[in-house]
Protein backbone atom coordinates (compact mmCIF):
# COMPACT_ATOMS: atom_id res chain seq x y z
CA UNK A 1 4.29 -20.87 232.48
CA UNK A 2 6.73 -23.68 231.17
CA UNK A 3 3.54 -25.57 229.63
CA UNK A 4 2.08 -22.25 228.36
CA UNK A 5 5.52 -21.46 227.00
CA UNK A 6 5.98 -24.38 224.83
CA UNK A 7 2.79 -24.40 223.43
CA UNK A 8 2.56 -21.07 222.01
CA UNK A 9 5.32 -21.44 219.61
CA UNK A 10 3.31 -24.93 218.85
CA UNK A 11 6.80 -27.11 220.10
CA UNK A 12 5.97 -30.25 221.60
CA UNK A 13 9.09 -30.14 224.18
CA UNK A 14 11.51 -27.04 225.28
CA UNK A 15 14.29 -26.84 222.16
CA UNK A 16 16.85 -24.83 224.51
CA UNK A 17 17.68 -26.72 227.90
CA UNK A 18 20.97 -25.70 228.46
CA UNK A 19 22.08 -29.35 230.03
CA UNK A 20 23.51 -31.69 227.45
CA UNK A 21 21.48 -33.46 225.56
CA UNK A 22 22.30 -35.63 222.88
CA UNK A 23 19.30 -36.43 221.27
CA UNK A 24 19.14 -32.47 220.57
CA UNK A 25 22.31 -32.10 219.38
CA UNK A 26 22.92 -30.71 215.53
CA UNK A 27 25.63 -33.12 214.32
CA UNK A 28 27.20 -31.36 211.47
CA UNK A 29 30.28 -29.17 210.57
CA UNK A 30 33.28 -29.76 213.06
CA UNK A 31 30.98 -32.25 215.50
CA UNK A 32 29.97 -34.54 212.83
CA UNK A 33 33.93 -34.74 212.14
CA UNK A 34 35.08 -35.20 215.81
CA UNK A 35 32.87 -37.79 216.42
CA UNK A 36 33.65 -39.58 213.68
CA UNK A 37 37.00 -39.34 214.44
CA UNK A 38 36.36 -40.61 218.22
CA UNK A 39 34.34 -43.75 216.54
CA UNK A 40 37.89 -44.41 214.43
CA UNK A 41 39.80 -44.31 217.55
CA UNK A 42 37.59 -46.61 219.33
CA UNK A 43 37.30 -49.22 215.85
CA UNK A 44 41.31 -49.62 215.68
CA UNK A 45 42.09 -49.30 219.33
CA UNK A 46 44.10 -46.26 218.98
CA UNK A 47 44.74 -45.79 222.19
CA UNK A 48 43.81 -42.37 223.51
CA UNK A 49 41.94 -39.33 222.40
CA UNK A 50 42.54 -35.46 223.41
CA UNK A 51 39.75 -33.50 222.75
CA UNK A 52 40.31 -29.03 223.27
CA UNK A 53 37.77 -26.54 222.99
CA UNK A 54 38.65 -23.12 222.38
CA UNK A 55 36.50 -21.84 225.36
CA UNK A 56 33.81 -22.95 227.20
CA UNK A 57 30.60 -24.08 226.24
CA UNK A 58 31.55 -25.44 222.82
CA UNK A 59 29.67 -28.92 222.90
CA UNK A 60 32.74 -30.69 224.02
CA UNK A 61 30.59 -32.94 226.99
CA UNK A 62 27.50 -33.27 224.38
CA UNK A 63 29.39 -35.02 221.55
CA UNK A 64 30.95 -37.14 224.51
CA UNK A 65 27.73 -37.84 225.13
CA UNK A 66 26.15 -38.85 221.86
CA UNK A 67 29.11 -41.21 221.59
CA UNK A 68 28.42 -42.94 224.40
CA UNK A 69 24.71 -43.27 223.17
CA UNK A 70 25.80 -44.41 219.86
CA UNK A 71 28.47 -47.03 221.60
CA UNK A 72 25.84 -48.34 223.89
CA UNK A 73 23.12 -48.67 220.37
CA UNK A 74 25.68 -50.67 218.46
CA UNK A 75 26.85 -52.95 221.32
CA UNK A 76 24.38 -53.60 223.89
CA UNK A 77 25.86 -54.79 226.85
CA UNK A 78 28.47 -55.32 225.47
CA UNK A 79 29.98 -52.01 226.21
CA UNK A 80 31.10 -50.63 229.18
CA UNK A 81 31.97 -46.70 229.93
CA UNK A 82 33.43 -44.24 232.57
CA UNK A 83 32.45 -41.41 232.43
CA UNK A 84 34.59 -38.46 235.20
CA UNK A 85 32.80 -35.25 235.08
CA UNK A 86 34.75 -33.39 238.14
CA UNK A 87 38.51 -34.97 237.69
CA UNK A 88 39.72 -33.06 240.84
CA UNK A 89 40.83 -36.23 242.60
CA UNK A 90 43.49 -37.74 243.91
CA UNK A 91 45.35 -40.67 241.50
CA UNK A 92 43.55 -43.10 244.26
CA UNK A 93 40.17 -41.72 244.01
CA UNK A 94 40.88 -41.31 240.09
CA UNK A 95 40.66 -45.21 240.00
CA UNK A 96 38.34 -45.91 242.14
CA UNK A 97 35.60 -43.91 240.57
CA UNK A 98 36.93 -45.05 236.98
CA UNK A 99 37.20 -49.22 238.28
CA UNK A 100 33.46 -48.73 240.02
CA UNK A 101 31.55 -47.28 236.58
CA UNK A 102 33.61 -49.88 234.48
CA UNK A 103 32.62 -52.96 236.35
CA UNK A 104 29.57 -51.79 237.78
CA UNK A 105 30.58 -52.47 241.83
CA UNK A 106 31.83 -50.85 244.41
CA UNK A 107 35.31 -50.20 244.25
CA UNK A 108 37.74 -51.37 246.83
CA UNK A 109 39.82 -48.98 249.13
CA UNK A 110 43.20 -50.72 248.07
CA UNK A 111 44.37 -49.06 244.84
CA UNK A 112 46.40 -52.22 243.76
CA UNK A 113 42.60 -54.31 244.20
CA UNK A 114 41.19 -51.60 241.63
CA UNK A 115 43.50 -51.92 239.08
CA UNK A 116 43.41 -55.64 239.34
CA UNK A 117 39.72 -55.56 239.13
CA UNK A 118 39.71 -53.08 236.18
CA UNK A 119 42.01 -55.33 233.82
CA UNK A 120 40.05 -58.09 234.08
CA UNK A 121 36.55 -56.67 233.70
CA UNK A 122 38.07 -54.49 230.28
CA UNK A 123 39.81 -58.29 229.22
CA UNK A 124 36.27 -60.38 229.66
CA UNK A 125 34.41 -57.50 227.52
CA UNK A 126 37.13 -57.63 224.98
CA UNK A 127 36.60 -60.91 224.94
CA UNK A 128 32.88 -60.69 224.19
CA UNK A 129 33.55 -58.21 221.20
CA UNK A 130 32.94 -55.43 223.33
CA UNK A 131 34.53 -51.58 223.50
CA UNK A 132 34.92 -49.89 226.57
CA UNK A 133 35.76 -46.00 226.86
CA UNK A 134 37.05 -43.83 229.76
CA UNK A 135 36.38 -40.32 229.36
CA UNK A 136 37.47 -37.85 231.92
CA UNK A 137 36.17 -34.29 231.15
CA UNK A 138 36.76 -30.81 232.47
CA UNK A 139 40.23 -31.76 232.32
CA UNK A 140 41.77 -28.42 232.57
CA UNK A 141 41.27 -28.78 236.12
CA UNK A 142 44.30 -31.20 235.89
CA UNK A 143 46.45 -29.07 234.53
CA UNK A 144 48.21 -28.80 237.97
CA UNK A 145 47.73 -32.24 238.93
CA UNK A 146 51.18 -34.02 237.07
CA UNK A 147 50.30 -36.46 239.79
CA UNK A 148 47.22 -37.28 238.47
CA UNK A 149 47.76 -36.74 235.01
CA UNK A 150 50.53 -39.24 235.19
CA UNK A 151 48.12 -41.94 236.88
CA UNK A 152 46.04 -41.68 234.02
CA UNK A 153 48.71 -41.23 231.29
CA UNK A 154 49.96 -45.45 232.69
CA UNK A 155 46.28 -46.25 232.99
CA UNK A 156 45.99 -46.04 229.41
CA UNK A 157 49.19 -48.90 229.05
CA UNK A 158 46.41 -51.39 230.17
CA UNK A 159 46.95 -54.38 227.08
CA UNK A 160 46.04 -57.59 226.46
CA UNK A 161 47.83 -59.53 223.51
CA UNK A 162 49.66 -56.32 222.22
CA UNK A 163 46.16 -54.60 221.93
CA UNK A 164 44.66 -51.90 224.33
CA UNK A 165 42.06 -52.84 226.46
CA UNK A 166 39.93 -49.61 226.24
CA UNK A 167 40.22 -45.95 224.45
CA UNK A 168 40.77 -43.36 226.72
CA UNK A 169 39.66 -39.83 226.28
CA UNK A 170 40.80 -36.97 227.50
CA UNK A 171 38.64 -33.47 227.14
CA UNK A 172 39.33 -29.69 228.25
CA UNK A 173 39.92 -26.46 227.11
CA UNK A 174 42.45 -24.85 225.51
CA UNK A 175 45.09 -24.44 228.75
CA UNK A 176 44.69 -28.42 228.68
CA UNK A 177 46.42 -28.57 225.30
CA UNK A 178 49.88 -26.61 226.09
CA UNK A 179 49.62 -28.92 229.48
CA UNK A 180 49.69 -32.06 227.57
CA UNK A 181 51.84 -31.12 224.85
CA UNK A 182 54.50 -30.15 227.54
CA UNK A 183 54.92 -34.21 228.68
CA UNK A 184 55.74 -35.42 225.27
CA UNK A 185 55.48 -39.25 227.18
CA UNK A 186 51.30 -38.27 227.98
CA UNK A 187 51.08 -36.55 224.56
CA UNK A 188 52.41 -39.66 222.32
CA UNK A 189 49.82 -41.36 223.52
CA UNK A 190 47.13 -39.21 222.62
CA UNK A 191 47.12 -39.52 218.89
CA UNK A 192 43.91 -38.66 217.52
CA UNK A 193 43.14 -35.15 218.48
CA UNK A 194 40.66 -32.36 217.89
CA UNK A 195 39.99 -28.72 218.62
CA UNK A 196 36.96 -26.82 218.93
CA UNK A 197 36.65 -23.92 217.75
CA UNK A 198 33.11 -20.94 217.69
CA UNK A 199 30.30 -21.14 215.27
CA UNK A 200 30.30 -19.59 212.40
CA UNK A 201 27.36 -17.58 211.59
CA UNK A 202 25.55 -20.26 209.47
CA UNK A 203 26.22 -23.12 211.73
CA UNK A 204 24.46 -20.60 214.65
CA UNK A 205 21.35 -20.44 211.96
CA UNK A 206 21.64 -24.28 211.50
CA UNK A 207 22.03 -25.18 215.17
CA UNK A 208 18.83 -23.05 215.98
CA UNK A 209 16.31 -24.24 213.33
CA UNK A 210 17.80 -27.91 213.99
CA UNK A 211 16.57 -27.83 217.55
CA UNK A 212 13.01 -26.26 216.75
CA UNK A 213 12.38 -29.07 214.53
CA UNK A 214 13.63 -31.60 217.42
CA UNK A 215 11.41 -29.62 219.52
CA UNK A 216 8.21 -30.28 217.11
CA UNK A 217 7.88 -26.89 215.22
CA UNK A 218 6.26 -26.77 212.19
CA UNK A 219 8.47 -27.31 208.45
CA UNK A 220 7.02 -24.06 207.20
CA UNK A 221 7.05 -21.93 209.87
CA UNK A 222 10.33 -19.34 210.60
CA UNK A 223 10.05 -18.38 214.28
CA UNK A 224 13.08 -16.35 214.53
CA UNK A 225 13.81 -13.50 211.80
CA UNK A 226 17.74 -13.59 210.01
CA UNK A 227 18.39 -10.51 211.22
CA UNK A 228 17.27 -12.04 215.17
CA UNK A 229 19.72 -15.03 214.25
CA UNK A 230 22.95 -12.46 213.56
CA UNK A 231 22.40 -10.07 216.46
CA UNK A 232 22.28 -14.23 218.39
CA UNK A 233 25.26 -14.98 216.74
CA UNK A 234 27.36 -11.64 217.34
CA UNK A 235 26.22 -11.65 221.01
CA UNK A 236 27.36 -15.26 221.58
CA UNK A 237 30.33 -15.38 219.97
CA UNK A 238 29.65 -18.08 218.30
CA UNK A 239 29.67 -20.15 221.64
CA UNK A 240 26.57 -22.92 221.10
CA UNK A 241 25.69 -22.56 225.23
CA UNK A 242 25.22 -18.41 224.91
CA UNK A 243 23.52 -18.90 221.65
CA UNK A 244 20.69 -21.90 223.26
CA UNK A 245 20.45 -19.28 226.30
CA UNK A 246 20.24 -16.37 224.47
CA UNK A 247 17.41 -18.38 221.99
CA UNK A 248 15.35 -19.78 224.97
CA UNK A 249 14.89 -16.02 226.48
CA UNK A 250 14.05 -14.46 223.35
CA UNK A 251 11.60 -16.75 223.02
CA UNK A 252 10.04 -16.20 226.58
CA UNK A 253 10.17 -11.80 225.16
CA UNK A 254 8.30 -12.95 222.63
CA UNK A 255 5.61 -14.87 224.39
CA UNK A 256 5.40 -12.25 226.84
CA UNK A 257 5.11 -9.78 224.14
CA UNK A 258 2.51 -12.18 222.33
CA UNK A 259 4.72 -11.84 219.31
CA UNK A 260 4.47 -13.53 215.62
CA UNK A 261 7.98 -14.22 215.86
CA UNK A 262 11.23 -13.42 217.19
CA UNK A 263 13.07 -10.14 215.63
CA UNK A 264 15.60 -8.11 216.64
CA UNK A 265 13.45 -6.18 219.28
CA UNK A 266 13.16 -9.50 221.34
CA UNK A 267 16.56 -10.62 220.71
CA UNK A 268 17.75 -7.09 221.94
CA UNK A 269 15.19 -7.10 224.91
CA UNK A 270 16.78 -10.54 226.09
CA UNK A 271 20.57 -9.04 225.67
CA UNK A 272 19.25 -6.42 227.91
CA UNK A 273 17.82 -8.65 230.60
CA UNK A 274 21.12 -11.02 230.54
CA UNK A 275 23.18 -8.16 230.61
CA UNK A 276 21.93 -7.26 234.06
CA UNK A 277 20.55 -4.10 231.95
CA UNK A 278 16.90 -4.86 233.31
CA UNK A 279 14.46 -6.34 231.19
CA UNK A 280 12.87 -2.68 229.23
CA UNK A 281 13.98 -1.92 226.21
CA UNK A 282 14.55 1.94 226.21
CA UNK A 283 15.90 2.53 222.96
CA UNK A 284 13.00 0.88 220.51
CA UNK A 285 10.32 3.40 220.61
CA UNK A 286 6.68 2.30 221.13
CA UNK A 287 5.02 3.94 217.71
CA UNK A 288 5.91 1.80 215.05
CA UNK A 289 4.87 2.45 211.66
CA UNK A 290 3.23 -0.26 209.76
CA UNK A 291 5.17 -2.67 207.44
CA UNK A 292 8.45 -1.49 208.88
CA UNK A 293 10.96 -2.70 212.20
CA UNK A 294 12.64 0.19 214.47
CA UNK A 295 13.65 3.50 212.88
CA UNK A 296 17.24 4.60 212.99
CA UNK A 297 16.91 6.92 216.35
CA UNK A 298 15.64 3.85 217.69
CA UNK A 299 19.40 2.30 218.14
CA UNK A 300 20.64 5.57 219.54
CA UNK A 301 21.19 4.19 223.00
CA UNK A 302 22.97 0.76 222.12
CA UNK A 303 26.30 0.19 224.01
CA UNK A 304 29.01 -0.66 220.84
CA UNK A 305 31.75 -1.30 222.88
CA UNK A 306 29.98 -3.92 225.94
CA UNK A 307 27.00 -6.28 224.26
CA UNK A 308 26.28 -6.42 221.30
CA UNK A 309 29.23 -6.60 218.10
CA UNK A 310 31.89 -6.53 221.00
CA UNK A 311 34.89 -7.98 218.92
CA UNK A 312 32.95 -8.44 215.68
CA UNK A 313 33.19 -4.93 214.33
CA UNK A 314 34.75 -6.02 211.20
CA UNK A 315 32.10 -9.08 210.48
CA UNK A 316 29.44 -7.30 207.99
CA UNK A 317 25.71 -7.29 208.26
CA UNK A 318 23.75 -8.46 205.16
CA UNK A 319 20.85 -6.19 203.98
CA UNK A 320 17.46 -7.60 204.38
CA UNK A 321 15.08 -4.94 203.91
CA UNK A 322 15.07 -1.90 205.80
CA UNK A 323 16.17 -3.16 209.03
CA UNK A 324 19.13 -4.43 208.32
CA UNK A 325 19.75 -1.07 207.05
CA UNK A 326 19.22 0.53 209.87
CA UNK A 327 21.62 -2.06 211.74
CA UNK A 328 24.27 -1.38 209.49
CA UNK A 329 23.72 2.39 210.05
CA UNK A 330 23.96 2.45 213.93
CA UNK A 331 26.85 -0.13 213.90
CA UNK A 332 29.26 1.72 211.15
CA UNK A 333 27.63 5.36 210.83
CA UNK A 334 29.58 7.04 213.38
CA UNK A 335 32.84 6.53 211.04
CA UNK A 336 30.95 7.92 208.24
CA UNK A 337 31.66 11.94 209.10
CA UNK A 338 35.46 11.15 209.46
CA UNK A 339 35.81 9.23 206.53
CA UNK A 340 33.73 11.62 204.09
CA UNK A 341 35.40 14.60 205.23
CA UNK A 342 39.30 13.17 204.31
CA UNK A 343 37.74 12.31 201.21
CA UNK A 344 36.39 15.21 200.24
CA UNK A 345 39.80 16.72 201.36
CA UNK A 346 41.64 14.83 199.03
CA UNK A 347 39.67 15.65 196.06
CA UNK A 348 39.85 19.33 196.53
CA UNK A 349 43.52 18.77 196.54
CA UNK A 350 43.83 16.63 193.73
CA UNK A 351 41.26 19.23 191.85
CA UNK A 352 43.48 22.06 193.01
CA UNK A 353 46.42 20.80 191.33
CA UNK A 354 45.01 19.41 188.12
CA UNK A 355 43.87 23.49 187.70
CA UNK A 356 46.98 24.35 188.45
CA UNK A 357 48.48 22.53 185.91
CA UNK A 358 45.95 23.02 183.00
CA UNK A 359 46.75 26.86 183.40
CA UNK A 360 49.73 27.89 184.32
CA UNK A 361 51.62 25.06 182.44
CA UNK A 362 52.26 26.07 178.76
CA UNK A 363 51.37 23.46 175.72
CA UNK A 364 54.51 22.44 174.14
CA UNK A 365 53.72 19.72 172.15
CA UNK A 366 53.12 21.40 169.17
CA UNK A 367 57.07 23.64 170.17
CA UNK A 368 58.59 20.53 170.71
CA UNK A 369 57.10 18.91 167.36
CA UNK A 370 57.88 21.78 165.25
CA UNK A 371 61.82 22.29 166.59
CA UNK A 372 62.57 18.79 165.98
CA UNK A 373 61.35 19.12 162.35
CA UNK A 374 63.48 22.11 162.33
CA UNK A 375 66.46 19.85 163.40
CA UNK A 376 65.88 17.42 161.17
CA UNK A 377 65.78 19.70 158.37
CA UNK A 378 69.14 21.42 159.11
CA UNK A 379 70.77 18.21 158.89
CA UNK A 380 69.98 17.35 155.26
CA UNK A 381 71.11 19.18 152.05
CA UNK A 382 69.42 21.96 150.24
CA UNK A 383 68.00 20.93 147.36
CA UNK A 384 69.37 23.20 144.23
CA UNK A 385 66.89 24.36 142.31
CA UNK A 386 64.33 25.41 145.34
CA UNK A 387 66.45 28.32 146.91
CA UNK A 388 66.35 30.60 143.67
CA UNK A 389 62.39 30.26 143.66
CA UNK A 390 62.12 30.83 147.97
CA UNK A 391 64.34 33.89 147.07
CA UNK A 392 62.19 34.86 144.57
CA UNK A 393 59.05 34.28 146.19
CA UNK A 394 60.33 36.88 149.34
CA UNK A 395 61.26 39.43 146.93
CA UNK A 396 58.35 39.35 145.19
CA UNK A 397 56.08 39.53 148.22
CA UNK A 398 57.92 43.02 149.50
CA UNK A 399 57.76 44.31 145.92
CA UNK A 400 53.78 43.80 145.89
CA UNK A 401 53.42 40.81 144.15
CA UNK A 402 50.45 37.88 144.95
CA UNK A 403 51.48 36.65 148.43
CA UNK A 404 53.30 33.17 148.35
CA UNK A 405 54.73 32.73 151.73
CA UNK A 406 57.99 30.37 151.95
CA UNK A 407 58.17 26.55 152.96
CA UNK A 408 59.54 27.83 156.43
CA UNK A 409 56.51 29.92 157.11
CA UNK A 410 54.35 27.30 156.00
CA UNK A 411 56.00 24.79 158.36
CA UNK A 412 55.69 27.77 161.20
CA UNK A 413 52.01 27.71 160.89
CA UNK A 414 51.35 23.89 160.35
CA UNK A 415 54.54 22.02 160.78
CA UNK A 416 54.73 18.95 158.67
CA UNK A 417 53.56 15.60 159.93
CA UNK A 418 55.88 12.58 159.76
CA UNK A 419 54.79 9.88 157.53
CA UNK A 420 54.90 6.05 159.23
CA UNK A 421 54.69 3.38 156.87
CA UNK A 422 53.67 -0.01 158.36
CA UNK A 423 55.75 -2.85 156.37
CA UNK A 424 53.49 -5.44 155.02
CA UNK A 425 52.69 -8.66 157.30
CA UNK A 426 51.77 -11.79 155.46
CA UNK A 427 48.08 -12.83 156.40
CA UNK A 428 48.35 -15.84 159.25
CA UNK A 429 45.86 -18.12 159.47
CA UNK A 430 44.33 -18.36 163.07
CA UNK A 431 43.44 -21.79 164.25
CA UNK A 432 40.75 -22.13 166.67
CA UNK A 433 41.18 -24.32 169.15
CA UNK A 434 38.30 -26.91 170.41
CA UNK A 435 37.52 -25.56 174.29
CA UNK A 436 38.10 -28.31 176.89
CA UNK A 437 36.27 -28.44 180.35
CA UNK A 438 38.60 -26.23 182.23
CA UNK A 439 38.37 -24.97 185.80
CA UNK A 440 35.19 -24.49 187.59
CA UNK A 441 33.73 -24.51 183.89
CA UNK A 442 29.65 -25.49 184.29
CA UNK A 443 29.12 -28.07 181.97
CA UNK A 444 24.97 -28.29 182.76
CA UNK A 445 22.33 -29.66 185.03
CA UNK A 446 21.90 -33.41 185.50
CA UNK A 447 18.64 -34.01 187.11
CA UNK A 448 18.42 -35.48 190.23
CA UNK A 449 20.69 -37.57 193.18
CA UNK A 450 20.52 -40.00 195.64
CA UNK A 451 23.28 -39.47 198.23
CA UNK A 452 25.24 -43.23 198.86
CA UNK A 453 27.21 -42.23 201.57
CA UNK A 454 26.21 -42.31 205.34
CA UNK A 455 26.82 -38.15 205.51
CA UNK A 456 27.63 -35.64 202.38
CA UNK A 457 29.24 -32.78 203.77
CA UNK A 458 27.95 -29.18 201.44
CA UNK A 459 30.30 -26.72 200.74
CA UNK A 460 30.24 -23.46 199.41
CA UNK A 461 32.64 -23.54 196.52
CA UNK A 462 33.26 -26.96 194.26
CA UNK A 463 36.61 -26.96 196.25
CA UNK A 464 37.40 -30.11 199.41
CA UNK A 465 39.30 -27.19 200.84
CA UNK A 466 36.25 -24.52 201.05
CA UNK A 467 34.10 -24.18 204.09
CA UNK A 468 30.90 -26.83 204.59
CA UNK A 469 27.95 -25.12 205.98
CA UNK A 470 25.92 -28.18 205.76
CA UNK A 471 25.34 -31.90 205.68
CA UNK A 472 22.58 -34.50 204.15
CA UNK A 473 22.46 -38.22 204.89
CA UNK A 474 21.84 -41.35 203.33
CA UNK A 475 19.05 -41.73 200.96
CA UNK A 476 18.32 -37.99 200.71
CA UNK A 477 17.45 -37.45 196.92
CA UNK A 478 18.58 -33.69 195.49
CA UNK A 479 18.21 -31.31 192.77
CA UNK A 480 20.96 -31.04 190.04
CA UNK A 481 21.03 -27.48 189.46
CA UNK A 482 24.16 -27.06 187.75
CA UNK A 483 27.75 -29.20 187.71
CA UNK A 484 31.50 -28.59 187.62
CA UNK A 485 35.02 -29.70 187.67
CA UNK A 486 37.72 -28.56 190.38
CA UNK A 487 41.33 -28.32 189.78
CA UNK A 488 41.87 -32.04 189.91
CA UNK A 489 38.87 -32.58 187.21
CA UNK A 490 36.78 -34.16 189.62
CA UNK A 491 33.07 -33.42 189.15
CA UNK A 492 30.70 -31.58 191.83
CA UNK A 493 27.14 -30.79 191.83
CA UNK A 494 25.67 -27.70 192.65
CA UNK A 495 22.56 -28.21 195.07
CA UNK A 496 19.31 -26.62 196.90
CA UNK A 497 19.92 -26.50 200.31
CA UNK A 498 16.84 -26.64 203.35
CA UNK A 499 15.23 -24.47 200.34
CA UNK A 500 17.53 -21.29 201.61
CA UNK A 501 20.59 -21.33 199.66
CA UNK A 502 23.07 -23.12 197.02
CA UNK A 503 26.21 -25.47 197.74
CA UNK A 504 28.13 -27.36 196.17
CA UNK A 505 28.45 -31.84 196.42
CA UNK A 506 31.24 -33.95 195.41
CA UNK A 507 30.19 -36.74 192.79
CA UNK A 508 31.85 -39.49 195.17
CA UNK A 509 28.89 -39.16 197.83
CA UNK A 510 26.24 -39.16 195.11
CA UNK A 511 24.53 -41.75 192.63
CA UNK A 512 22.87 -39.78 189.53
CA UNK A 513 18.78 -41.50 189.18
């Protein structure tokens, strides 16, 4: 079956173990930054390292791991490591196991004898122009354990000419943290520190398709749909062990199934069967029109509140096709009665009142208008030689004579209209201004680039401060699309990404060709 397995997605070896591995681990985003943090530590002898994970299963032992590989690449044997995976001990057995992986004997019984035996082993590889490391993981288990903790907090005092003789490192999960902080003389010695924290959705994406190609899948070939890959990453969390777990089973559904590739029916078949749920799928129905995924009664059954989008309500679901659609429709349509009917509510209301106010309320504008003129009239003189001919004109129009109807009936039908005069503005010149490269202004593609640096992190926005979402390496040539400047003026490139998507480069980690 495992043989069989493999070889019908065409891999060459299985892409989702859940042990640690190294060699399959995608080194970019927040792992790429720890460990080079961990290598700075070790290259100036800072001391001691904390590292805290925000939960379990966050990669904290694999990036110990690939350090340790990396250490023992650049120095040979030169380099010596221990390497405590259950720290539950007590301070005695602490430095016995530590003393016998450091200087490759078997430790004595006598505490004092280990120490002894540790200095000088860490003082002869110094000596060669070697590193050694201690790393004592799952250290949350300590948390209890002052004893211990304090054991290891003087272990890390071990100098030799007012250097230390190794770099200690110290990794948990979050309760650890709080722990350490609380002995301020443990914590001071820990300064180069880093937290964990869950995938984001396009580091799940990355993390997946990065271990396929480990695994020997073909470039061109997309074995898991997106919308398979966001129904992964809102089951998991964004925790990297669920998400391999979750991958390897869906891929087993979709050999089983003798499927193309892996959608959201397999994904959601594999939920089901980790879930304890069995491993039918009772909710996709077994007709299927052609061209098209699972119709909308087909999520019917789906349990909101236990599996799938528990705690992610409020994270949004892209629309690809017809599918994602439909997700959108089982995951948010209950709300949609509610929210339609206060709506329409509120317009009848505001309707309502807008009627009630175009009818019942008289228009006074042209009152208003018309008594002011009225005012503004009784406050200026008569003017001689008009009242005779207004007198005239009303006599004349009761004796019979052709109707001429006075300047105050005139003004009662059409009062008169205010004359404005706009005073006279000399004619300014306007002086134009030559535009300057301003903010985020694109100023053009420039070809092609070779990136200089050992690892060019890719953002999302021409911004240091926006999210990366990807990484390229030494050597890589790109694809100029466009270019900018940030607030500080400093140029970025915008990019083709894994042929997917767009980001954004800083012109420090690039040479133009």
């Amino acid at each position: 079956m495992s043989e069989e397995y493999i070889e019908y997605w065409g891999l060459t070896r299985h892409p989702f173990l859940l042990a640690p591995d190294s060699k399959m681990m995608c080194v970019t985003g927040q792992y790429y930054e720890c460990l080079e943090r961990l290598k700075y530590a070790i290259g100036t002898n800072k001391g001691g390292v904390l590292i805290v994970s925000e939960d379990a299963g966050l990669g904290k032992t694999t990036i110990l791991l690939r350090l340790v590989d990396e250490m023992r690449e650049e120095y040979g044997e030169a380099f010596r490591h221990a390497f405590v995976h259950h720290p539950a001990l007590s301070p005695a057995q602490m430095i016995a196991q530590i003393t016998g992986s450091i200087a490759g004997v078997e430790p004595h019984e006598d505490k004092l004898k280990n120490l002894i035996l540790l200095k000088n082993v860490l003082m002869e590889v110094r000596e060669q122009g070697g590193k050694s490391i201690i790393i004592v993981d799952e250290a949350q288990m300590l948390c209890e354990a002052h004893d211990v903790l304090q054991e290891l907090r003087a272990l890390i005092n071990l100098t030799h000419n007012g250097e230390y003789l190794h770099t200690f490192i110290l990794s948990g999960q979050r309760a650890l943290w709080n722990t350490v902080k609380g002995l301020p003389e443990f914590w001071q010695r820990l300064p180069v520190r880093y937290y964990f924290i869950p995938l984001r959705v396009e580091e799940t994406k990355e993390m997946i398709r990065f271990r396929l190609r480990k695994a020997g899948i073909d470039e061109s070939r997309e074995v898991f749909a997106d919308d398979a890959l966001e129904i992964i990453h809102r089951f998991s969390r964004g925790s990297p062990r669920t998400v391999i777990a979750l991958a390897d089973l869906s891929l087993l559904v979709g050999f089983t199934n003798q499927s193309d590739r892996i959608t959201f029916k397999e994904v959601s078949k594999a939920i089901n069967t980790m879930s304890g749920k069995g491993d039918t799928l009772p909710y996709v129905q077994t007709e299927k029109k052609e061209g098209r995924g699972p119709s909308i009664s087909s999520f019917a059954n789906i349990d909101r509140g236990t599996e799938i989008g528990r705690g992610y309500e409020k994270q949004s679901l892209s629309f690809n096709g017809r599918e994602s659609l439909e997700q959108w429709v089982m995951q948010y349509g209950h709300y949609a009665r509610p929210i339609i009917t206060i709506v329409v509510m509120i317009a009848v209301v505001l309707l309502g009142i807008m009627g009630y106010r175009y009818v019942f309320t008289p228009d006074k504008a042209g009152t208003v208008a018309a008594e002011a003129e009225k005012k503004e009239r009784a406050g200026k003189p008569a003017i001689e030689n008009k009242e005779p001919q207004e007198e005239k004109a009303t006599e004349g129009f009761g004796a019979g004579e052709t109707e001429q109807p006075s300047k105050e009936a005139m003004d009662a039908v059409e009062p008169p209209r205010q004359r404005v005069e706009t005073p006279f503005l000399p004619e300014v010149p306007v002086v134009r201004k030559e535009r300057k490269s301003a903010k985020n202004e694109v100023a053009g593609p420039a070809g092609e680039a070779v990136i200089n640096k050992l690892a060019a992190n890719i953002r999302t926005r021409p911004d240091l401060n926006s999210p990366r979402f990807a990484m390229l390496f030494q050597g890589e040539t790109v694809k100029i699309l466009d270019e900018t400047f940030d607030d500080n003026g400093k140029k970025w490139y915008k990019i083709p990404v894994l042929g997917r998507r767009e980001g954004w480069i800083s012109e420090t980690v690039v040479t133009l060709k």
